[in-house]
Protein backbone atom coordinates (compact mmCIF):
# COMPACT_ATOMS: atom_id res chain seq x y z
CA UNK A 1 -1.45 19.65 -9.61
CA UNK A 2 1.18 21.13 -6.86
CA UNK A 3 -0.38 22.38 -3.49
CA UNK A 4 1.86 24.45 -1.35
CA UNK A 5 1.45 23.20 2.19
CA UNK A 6 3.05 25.23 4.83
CA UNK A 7 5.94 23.48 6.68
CA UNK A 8 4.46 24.63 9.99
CA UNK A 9 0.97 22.87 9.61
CA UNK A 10 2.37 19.53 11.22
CA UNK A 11 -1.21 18.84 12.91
CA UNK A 12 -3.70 15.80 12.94
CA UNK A 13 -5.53 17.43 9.87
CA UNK A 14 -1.96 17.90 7.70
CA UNK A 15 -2.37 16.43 4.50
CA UNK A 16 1.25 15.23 4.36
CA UNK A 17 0.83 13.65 7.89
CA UNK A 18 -2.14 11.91 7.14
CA UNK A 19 -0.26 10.58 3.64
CA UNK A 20 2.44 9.39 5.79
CA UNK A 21 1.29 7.70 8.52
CA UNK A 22 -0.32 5.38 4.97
CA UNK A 23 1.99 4.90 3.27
CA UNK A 24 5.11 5.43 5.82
CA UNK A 25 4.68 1.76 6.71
CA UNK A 26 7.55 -1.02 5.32
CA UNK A 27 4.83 -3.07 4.37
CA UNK A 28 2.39 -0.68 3.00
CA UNK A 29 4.77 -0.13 -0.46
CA UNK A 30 5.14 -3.36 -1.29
CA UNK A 31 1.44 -4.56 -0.63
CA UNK A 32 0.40 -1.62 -2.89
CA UNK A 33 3.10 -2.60 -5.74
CA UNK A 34 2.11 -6.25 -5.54
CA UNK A 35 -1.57 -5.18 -6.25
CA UNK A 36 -0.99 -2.38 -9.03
CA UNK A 37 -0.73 -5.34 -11.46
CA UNK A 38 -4.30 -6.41 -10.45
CA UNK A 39 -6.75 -8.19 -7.75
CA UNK A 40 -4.92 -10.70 -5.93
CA UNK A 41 -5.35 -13.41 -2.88
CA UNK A 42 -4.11 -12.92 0.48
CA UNK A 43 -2.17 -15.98 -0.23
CA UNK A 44 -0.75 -15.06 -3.29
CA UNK A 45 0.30 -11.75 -1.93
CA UNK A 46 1.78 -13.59 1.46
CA UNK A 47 3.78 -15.90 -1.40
CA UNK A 48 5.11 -12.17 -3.46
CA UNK A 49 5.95 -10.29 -0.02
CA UNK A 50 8.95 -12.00 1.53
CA UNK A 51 9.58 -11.72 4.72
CA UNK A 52 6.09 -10.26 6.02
CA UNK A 53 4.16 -12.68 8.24
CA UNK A 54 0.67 -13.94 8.08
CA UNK A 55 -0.22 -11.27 10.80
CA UNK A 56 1.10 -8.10 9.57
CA UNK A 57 -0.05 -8.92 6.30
CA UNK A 58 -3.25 -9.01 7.73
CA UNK A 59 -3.18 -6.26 9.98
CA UNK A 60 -1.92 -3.88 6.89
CA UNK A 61 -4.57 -4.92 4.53
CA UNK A 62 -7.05 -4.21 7.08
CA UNK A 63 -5.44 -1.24 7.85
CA UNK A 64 -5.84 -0.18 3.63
CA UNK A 65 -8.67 -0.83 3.76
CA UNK A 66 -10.12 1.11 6.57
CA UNK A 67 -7.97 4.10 4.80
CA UNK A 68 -9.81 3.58 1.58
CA UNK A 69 -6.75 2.20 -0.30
CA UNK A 70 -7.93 -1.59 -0.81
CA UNK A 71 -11.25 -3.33 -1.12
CA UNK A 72 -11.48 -6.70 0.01
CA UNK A 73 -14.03 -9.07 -1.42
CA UNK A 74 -14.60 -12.24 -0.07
CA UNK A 75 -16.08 -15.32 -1.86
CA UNK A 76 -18.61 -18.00 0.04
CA UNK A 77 -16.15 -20.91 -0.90
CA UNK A 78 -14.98 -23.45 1.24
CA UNK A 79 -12.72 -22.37 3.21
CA UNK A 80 -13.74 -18.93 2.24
CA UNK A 81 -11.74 -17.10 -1.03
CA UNK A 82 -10.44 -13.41 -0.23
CA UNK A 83 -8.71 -11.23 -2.60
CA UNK A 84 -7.66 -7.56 -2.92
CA UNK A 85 -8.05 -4.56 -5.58
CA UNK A 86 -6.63 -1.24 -5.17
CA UNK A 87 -9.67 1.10 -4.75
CA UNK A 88 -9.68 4.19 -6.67
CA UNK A 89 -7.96 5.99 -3.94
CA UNK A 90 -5.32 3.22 -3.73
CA UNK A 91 -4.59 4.14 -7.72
CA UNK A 92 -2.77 7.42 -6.65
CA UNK A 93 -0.47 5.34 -5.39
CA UNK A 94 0.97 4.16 -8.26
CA UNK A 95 3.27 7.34 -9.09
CA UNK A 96 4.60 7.13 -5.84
CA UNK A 97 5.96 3.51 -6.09
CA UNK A 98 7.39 3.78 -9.21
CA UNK A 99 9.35 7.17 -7.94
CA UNK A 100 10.15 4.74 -4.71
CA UNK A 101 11.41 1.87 -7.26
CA UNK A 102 13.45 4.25 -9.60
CA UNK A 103 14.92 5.58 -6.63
CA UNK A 104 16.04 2.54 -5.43
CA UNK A 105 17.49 1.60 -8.54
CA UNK A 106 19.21 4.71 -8.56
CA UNK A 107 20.87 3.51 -4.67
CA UNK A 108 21.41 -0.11 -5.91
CA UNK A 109 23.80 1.31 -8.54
CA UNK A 110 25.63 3.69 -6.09
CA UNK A 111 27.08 0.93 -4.39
């Protein structure tokens, strides 16, 4: 489904914008790709993700999932078990990374 969106409507309320300031992020991709594949632990996603520290891998999965984009369940273990899902919302996603990964394929063999 294509929606025309006026270049000019660069407000708060632009879908675009909104879309962005998601998925815009340098971490935000790669948390999503990790977790297309399935639930995962914060540790196992720290482990996939290199280069990310324990804080902004924590401050972007809360940040997905205030947007809607992750759900976090945590288990009463000892110490406590936390893992992450893509939400339905989070699924959309999916197309996007792929076009993101193809594309940097597509740089990788320019060089």
């Amino acid at each position: 489904m294509k929606t025309n969106i006026p270049a000019q409507t660069c407000d708060e309320d632009c879908p675009v914008r909104q879309a962005s300031e998601i998925v815009g992020h340098k971490w935000t991709t790669l948390v999503v790709r990790d977790l297309m594949s399935g639930k995962k632990r914060y540790s196992e996603l720290q482990r996939s993700i290199s280069g990310i520290s324990p804080r902004m891998l924590a401050a972007r999965l809360k940040e997905l999932e205030r947007a809607g984009v992750v759900t976090r369940t945590v288990f009463p273990t000892i110490p406590p078990t936390t893992e992450y899902e893509l939400t339905h919302l989070g699924r959309k996603l999916e197309k996007l990374i792929h076009a993101l990964a193809e594309f940097g394929v597509a740089l990788q063999r320019r060089r």
